[in-house]
C-alpha atoms as a PDB file:
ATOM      1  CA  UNK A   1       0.000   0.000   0.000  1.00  0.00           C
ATOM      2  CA  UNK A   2       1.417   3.272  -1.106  1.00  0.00           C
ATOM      3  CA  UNK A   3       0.497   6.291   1.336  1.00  0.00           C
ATOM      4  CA  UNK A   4       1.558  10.395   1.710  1.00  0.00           C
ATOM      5  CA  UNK A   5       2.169  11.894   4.159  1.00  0.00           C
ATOM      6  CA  UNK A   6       1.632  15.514   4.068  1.00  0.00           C
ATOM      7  CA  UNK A   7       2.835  17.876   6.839  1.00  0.00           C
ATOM      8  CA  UNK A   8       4.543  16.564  10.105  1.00  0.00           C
ATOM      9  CA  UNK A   9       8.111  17.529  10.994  1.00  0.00           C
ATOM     10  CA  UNK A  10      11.417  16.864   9.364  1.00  0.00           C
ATOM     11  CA  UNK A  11      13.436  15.478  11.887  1.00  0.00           C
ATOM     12  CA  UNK A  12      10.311  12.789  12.557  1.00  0.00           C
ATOM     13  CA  UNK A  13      10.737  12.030   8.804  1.00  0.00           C
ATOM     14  CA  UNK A  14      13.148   8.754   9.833  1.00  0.00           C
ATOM     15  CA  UNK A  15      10.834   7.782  12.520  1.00  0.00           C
ATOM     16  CA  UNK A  16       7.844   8.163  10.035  1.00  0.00           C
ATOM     17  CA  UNK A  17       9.719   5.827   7.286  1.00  0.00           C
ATOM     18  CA  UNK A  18      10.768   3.518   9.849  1.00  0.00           C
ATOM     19  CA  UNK A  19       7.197   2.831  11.746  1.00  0.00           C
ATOM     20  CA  UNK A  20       5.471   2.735   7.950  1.00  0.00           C
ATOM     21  CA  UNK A  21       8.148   0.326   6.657  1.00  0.00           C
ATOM     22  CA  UNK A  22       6.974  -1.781   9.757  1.00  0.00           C
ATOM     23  CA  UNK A  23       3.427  -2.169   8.644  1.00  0.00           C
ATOM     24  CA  UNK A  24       4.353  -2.762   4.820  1.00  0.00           C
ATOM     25  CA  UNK A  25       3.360   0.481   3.584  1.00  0.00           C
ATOM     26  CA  UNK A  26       5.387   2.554   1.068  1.00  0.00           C
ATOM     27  CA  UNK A  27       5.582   6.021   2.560  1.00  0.00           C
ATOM     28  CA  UNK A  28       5.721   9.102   0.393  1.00  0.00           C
ATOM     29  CA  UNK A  29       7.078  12.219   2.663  1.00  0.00           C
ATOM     30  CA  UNK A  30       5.926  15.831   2.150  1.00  0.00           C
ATOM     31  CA  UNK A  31       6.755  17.708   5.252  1.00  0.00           C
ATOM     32  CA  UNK A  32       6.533  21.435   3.117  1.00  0.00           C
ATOM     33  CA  UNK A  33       4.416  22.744   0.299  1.00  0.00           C
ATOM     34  CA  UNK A  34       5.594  21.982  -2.711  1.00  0.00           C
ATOM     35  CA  UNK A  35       4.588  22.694  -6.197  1.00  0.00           C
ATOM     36  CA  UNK A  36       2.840  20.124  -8.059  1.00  0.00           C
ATOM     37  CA  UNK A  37       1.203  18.251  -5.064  1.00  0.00           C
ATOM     38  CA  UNK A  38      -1.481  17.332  -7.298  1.00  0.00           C
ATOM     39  CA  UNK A  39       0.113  15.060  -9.072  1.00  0.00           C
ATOM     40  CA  UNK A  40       2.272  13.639  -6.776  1.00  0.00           C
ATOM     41  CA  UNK A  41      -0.335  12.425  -4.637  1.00  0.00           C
ATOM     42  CA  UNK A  42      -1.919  11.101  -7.251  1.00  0.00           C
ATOM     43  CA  UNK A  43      -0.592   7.538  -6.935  1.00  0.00           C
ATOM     44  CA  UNK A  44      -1.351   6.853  -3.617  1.00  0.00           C
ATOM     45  CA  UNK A  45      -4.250   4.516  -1.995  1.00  0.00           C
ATOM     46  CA  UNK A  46      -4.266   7.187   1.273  1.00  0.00           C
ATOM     47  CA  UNK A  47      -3.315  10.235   2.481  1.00  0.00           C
ATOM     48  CA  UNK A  48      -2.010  11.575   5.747  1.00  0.00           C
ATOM     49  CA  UNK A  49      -2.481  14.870   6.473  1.00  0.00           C
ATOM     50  CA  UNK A  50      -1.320  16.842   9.595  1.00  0.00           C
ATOM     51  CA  UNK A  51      -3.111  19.823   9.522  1.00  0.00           C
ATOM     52  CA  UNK A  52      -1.371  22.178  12.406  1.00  0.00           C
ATOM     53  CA  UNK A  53       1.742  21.273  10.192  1.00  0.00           C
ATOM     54  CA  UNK A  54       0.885  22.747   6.638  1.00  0.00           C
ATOM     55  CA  UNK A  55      -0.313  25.775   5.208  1.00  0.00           C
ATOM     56  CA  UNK A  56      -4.078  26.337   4.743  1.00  0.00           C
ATOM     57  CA  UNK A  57      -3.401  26.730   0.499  1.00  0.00           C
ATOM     58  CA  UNK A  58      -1.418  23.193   0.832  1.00  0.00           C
ATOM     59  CA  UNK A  59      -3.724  21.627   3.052  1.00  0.00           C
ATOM     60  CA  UNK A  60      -6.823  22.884   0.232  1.00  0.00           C
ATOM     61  CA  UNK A  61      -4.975  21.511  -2.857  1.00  0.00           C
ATOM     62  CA  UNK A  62      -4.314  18.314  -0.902  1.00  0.00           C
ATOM     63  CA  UNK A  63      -7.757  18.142   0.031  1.00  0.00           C
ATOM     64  CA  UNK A  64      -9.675  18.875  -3.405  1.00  0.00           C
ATOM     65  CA  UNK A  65      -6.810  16.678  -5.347  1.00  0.00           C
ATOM     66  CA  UNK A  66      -7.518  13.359  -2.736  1.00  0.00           C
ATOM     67  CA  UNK A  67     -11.467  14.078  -3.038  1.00  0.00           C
ATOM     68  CA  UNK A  68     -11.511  14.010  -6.951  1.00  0.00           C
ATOM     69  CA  UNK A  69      -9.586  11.052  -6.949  1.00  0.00           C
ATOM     70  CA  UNK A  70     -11.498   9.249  -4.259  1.00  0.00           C
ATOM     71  CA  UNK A  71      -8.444   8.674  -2.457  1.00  0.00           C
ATOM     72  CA  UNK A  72      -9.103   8.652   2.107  1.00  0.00           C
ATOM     73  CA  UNK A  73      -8.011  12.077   3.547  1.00  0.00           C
END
């Protein structure tokens, strides 16, 4: 299962990979906005989204993106 993780804090990132890799799920790390997040979630089965960790435009485009692709927020 491939899931993104949007938001959270970079030095967690090797604790993130670590506890996902336990659970068999490939882990896709955005912990700052970044252009194009439209189509880089867009090969995922779920999304992760902390929301006290990303900006309200990034947290929007994540949103709409996941809900037109039917993909869990």
């Amino acid at each position: 299962m491939r899931v993104t993780l949007i938001g959270g804090m970079d030095r967690l990132e090797p604790h993130y990979q670590k506890t996902a890799r336990k659970g068999g799920v490939d882990l896709r790390i955005f912990t700052r906005a970044e252009t194009g997040f439209d189509k880089k979630i867009g090969q995922c089965q779920a999304v992760v989204l902390f929301t006290g960790k990303v900006s309200h435009q990034a947290r929007n485009i994540v949103v709409t993106t996941a809900w037109n692709r039917a993909i869990p927020v």
